[in-house]
N, C-alpha and C. Protein backbone atom coordinates (compact mmCIF):
# COMPACT_ATOMS: atom_id res chain seq x y z
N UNK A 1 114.73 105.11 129.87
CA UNK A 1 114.89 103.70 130.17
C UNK A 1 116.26 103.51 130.80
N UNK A 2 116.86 103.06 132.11
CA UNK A 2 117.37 102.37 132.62
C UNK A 2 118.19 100.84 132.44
N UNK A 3 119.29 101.29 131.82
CA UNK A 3 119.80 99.96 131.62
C UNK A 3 120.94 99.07 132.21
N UNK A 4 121.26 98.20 132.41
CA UNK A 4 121.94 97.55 133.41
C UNK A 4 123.19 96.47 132.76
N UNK A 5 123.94 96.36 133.33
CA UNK A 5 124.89 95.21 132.54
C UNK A 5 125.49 94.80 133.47
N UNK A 6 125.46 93.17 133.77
CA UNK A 6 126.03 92.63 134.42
C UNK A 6 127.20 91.15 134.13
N UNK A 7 128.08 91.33 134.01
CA UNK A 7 129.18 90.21 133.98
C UNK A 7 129.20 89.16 134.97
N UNK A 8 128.74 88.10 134.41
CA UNK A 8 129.03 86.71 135.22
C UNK A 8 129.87 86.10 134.56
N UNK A 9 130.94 85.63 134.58
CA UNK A 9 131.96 84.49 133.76
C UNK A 9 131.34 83.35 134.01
N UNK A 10 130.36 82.83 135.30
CA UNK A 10 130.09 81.39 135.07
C UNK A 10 128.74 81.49 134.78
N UNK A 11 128.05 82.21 134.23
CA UNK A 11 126.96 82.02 133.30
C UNK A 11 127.25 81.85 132.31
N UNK A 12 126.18 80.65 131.38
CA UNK A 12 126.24 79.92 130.49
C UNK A 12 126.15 80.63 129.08
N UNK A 13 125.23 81.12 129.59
CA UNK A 13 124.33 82.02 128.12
C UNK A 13 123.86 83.50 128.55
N UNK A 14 124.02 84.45 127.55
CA UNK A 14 123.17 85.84 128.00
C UNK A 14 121.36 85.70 128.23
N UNK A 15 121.24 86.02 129.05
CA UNK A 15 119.93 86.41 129.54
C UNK A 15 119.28 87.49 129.67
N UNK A 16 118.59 88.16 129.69
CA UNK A 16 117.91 89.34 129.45
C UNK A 16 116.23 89.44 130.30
N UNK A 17 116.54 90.07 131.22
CA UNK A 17 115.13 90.43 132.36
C UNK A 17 114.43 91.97 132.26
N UNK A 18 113.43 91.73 131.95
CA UNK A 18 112.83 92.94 131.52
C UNK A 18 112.41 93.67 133.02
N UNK A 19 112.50 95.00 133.79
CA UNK A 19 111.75 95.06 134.78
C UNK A 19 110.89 96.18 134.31
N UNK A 20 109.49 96.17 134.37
CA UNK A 20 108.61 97.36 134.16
C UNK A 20 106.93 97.44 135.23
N UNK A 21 106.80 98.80 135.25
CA UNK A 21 105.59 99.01 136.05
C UNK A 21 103.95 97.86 135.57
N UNK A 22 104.56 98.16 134.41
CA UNK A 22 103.41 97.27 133.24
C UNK A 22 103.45 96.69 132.15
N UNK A 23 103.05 95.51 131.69
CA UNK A 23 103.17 95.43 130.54
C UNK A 23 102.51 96.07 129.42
N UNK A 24 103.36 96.88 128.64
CA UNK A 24 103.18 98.28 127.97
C UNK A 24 103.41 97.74 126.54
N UNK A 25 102.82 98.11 125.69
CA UNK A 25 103.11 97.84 123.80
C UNK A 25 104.44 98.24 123.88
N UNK A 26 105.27 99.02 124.45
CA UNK A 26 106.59 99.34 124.15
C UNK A 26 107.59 98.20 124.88
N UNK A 27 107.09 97.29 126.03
CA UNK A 27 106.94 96.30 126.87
C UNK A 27 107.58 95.18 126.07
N UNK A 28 106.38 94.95 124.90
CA UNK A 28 105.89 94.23 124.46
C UNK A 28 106.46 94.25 122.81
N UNK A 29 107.02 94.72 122.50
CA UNK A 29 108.16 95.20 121.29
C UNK A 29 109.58 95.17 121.89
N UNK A 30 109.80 95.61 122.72
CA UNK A 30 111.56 95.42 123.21
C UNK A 30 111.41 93.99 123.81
N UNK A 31 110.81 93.19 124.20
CA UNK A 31 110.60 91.44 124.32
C UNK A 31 111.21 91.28 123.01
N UNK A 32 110.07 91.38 122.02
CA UNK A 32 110.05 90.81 120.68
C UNK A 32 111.21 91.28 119.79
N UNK A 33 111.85 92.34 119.96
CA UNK A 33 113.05 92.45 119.60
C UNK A 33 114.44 91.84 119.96
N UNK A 34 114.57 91.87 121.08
CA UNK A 34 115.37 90.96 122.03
C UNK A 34 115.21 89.10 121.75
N UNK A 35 113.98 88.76 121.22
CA UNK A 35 114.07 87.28 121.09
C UNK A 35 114.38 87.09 119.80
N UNK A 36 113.62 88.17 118.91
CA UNK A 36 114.14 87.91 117.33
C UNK A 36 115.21 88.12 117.06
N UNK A 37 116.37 88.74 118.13
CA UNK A 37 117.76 88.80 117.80
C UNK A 37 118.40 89.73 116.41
N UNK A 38 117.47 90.52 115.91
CA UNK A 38 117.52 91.34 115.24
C UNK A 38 117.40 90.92 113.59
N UNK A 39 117.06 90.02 113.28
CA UNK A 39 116.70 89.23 112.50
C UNK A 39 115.55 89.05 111.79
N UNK A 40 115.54 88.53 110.86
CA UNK A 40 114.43 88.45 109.93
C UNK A 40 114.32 87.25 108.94
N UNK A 41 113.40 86.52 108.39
CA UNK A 41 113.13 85.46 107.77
C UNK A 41 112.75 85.94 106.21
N UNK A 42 114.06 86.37 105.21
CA UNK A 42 113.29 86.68 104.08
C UNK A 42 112.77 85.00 103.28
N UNK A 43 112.07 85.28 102.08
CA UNK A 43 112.00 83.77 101.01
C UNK A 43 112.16 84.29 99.64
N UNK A 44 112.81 83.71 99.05
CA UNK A 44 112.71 83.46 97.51
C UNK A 44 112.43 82.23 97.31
N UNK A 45 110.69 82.17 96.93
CA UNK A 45 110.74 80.59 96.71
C UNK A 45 110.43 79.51 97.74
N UNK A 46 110.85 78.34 98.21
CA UNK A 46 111.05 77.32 98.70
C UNK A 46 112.06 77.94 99.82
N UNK A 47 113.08 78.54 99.50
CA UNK A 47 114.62 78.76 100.10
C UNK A 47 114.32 80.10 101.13
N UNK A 48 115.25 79.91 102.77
CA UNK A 48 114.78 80.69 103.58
C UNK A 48 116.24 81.63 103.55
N UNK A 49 116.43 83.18 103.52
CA UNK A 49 117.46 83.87 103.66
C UNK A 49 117.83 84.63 104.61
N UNK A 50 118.38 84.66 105.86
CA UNK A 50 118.18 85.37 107.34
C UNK A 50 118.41 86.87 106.56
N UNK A 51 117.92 87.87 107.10
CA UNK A 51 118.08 89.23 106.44
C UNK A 51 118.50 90.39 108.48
N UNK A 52 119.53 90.52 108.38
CA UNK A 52 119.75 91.13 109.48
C UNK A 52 119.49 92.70 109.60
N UNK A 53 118.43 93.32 110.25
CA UNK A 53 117.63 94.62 110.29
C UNK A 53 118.35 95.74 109.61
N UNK A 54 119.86 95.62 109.78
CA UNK A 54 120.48 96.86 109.55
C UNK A 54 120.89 96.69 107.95
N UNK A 55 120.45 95.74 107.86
CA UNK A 55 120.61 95.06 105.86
C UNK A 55 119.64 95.65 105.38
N UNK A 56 118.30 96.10 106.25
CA UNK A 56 117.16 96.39 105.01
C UNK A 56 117.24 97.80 105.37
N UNK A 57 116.74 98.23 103.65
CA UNK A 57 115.94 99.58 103.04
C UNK A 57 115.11 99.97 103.22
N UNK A 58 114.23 99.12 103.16
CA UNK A 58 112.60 99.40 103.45
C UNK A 58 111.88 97.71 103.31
N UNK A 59 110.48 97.96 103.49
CA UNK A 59 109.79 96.96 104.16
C UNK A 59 108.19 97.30 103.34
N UNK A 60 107.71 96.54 102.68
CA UNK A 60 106.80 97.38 101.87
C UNK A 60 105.48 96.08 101.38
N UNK A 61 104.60 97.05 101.72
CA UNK A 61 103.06 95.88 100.82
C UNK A 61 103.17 95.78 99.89
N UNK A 62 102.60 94.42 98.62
CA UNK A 62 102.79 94.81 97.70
C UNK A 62 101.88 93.02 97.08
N UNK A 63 101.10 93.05 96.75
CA UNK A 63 100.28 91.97 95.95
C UNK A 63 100.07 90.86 97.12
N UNK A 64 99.41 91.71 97.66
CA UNK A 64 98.77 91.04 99.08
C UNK A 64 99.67 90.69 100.05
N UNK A 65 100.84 90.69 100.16
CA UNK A 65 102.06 90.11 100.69
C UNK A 65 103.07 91.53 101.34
N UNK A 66 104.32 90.85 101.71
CA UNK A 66 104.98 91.96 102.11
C UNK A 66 106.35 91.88 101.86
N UNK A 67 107.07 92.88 101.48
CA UNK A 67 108.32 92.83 100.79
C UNK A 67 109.64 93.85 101.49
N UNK A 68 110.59 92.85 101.54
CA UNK A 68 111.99 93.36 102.39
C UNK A 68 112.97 93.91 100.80
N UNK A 69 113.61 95.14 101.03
CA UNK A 69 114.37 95.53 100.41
C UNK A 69 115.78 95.77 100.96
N UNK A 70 116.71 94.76 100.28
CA UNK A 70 117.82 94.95 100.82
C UNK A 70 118.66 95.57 99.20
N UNK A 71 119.81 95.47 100.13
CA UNK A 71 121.10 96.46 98.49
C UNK A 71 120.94 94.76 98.01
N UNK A 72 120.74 93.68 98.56
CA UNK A 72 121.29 92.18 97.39
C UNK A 72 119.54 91.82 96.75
N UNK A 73 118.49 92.68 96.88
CA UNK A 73 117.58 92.27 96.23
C UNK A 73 116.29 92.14 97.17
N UNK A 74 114.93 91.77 96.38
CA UNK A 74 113.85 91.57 97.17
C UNK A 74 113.77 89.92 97.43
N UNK A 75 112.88 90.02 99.18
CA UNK A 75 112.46 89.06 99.83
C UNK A 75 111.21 88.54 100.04
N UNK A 76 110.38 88.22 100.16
CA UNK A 76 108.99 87.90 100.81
C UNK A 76 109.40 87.70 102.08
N UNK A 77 108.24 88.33 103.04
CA UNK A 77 108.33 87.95 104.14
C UNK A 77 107.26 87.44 104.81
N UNK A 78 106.63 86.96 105.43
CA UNK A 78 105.36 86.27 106.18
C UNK A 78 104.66 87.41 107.68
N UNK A 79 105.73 88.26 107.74
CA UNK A 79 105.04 88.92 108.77
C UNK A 79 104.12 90.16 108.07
N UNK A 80 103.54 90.86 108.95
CA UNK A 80 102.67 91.90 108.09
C UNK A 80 103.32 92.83 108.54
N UNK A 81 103.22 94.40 108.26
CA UNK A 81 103.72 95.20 108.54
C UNK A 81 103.58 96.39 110.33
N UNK A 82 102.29 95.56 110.45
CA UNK A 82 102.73 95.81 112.22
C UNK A 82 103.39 95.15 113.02
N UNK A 83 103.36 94.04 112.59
CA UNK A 83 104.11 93.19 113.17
C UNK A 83 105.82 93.18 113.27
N UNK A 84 105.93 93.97 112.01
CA UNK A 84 107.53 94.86 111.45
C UNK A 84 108.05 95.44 112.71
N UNK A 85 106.70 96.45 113.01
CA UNK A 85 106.90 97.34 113.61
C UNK A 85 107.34 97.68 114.65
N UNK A 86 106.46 96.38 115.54
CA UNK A 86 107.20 95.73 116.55
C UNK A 86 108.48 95.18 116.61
N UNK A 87 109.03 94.97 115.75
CA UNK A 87 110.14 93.93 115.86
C UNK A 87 111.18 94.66 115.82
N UNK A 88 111.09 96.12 114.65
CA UNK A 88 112.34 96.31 114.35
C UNK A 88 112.56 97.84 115.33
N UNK A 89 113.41 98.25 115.41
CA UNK A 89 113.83 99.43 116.24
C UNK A 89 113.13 100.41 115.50
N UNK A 90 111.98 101.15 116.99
CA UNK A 90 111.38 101.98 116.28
C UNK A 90 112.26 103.79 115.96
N UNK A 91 113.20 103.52 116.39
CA UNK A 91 114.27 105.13 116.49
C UNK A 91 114.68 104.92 114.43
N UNK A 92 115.04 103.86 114.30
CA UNK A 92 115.77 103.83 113.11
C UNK A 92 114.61 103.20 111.91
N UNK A 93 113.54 102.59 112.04
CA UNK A 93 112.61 101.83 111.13
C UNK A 93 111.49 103.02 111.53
N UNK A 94 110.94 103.64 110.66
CA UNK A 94 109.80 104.72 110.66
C UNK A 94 108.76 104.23 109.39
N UNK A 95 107.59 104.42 110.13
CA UNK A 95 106.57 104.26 108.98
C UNK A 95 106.29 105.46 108.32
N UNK A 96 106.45 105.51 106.73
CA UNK A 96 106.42 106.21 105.86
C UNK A 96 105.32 106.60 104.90
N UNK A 97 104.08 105.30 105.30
CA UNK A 97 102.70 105.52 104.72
C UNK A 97 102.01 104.13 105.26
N UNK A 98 100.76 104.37 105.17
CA UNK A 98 100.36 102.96 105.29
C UNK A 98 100.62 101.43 104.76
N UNK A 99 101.30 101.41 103.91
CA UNK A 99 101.76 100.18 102.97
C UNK A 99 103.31 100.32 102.83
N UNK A 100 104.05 101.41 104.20
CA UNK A 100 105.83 101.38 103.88
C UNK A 100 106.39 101.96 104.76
N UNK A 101 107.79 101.02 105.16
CA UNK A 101 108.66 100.81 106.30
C UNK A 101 109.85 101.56 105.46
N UNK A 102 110.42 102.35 106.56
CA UNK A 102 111.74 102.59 105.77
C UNK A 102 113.44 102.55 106.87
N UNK A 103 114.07 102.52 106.64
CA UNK A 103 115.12 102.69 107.40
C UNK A 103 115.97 103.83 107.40
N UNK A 104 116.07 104.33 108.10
CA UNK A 104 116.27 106.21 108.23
C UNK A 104 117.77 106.07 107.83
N UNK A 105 118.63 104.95 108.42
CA UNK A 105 120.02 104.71 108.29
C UNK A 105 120.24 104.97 106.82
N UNK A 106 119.02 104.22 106.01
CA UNK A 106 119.80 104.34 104.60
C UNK A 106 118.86 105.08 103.65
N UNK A 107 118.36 106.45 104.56
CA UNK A 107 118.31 107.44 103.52
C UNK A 107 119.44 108.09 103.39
N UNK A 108 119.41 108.43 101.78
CA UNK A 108 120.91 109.26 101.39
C UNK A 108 120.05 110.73 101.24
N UNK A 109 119.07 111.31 100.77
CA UNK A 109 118.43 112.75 100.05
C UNK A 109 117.34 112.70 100.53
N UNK A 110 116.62 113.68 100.88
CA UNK A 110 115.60 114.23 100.73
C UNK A 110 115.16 115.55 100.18
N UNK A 111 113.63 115.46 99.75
CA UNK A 111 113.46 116.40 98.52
C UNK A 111 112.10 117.09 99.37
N UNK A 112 112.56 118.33 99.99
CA UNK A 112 111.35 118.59 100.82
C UNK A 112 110.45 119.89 99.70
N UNK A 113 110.76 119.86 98.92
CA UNK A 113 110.14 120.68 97.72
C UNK A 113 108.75 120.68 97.50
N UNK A 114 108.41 119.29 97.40
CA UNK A 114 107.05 119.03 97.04
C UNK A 114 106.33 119.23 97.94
N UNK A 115 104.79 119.77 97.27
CA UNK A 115 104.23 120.47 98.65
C UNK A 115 103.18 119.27 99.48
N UNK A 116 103.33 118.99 100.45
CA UNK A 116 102.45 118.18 101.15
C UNK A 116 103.49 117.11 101.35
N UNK A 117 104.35 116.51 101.07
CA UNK A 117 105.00 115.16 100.77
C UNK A 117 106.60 115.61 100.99
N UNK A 118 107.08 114.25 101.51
CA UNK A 118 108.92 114.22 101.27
C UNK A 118 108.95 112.74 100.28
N UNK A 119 110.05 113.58 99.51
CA UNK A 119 110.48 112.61 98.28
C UNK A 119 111.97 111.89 98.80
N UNK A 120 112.09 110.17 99.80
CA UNK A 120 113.27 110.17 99.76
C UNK A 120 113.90 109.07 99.39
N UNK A 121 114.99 109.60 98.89
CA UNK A 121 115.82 108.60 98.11
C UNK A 121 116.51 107.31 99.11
N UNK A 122 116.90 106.37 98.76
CA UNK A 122 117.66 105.23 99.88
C UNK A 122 119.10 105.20 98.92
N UNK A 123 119.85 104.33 99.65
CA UNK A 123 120.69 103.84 99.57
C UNK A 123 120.49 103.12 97.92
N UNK A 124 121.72 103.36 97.20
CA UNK A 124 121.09 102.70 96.28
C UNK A 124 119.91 103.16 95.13
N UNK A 125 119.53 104.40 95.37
CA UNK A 125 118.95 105.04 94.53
C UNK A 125 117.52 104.80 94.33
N UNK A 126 116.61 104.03 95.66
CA UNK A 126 115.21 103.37 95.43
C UNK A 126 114.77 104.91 96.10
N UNK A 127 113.86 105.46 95.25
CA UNK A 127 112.70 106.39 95.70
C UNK A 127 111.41 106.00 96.14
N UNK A 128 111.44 106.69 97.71
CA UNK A 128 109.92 106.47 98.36
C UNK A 128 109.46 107.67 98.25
N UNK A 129 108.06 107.67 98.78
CA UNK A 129 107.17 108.89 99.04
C UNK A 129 106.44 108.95 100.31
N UNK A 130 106.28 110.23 101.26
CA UNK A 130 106.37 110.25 102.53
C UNK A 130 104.76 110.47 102.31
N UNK A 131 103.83 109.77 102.88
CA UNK A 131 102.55 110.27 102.52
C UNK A 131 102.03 111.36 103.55
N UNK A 132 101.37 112.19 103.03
CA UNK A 132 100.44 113.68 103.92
C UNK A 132 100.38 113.31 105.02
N UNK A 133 99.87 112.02 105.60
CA UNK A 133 99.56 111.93 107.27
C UNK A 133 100.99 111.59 107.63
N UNK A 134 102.04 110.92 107.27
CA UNK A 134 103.53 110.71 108.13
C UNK A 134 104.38 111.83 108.17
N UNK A 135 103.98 112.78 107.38
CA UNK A 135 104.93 113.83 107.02
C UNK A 135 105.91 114.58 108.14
N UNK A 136 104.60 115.12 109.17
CA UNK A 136 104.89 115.55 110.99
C UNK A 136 105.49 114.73 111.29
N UNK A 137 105.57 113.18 111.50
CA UNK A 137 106.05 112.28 112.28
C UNK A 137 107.45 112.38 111.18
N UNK A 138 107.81 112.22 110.36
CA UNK A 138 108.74 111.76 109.58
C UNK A 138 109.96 113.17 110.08
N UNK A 139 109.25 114.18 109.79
CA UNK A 139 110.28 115.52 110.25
C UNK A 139 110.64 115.60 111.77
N UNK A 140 109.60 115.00 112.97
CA UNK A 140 110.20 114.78 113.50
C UNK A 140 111.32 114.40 114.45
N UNK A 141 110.93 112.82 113.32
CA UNK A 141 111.87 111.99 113.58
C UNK A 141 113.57 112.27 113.51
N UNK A 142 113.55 113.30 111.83
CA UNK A 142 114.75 113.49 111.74
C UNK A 142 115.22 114.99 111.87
N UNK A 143 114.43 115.24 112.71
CA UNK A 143 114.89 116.79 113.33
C UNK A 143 114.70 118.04 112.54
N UNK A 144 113.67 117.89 111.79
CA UNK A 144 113.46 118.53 110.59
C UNK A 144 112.54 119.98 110.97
């Protein structure tokens, strides 16, 4: 990808022009990242808490709903988890099973011992589990 930066002093506001052959799902996620400003809408309750991407742990299903883990606690969130997917940077936010988002930034350990599975720890000491089908993608990801 090709990127560009241009300085105007008498422009008002930053703007952002996408140029591509097509509109592509990857198209169509760097939009949606770029407008959500990297941001997120957690709830406790009634009360709305902005949760900024590089704040969360993981991102997880859980009693029909979907749940943001940050180091200050859990959120509800209203989006579903593809919709995550899109939003948040896919280099650093990796899906870890069907029902879990994680943030690669704040794994501290991994436990490649177990056979079929990675056991990894976050920030903060929350243990996930890498399920059998992410496993390839997960080692991948981190050069494994």
């Amino acid at each position: 990808m090709k990127v560009e930066v241009h300085i105007d002093p008498e422009c008002g506001a930053v703007s952002v022009t996408i140029t591509a052959p097509a509109l592509t799902e990857e198209v169509r996620a760097l939009a949606a990242r770029l407008e959500g400003g990297g941001a997120l809408t957690g709830w406790r309750g009634e009360r709305a808490y902005p949760i900024r991407a590089e704040e969360l742990l993981r991102c997880f299903a859980q009693d029909k709903g979907v749940k943001a883990q940050t180091s200050a606690g859990l959120y509800d969130l209203k989006e579903r988890l593809y919709e995550l997917e899109g939003k948040l940077d896919r280099h650093t936010f990796v899906r870890i099973s069907h029902s879990e988002i994680v943030n690669l930034q704040k794994v501290t350990a991994l436990d490649l011992s177990l056979t079929g599975t990675i056991r990894m720890t976050l920030a903060g000491g929350t243990v996930c589990y890498v399920s059998r089908r992410y496993v390839k993608k997960i080692k991948e990801a981190l050069n494994l």
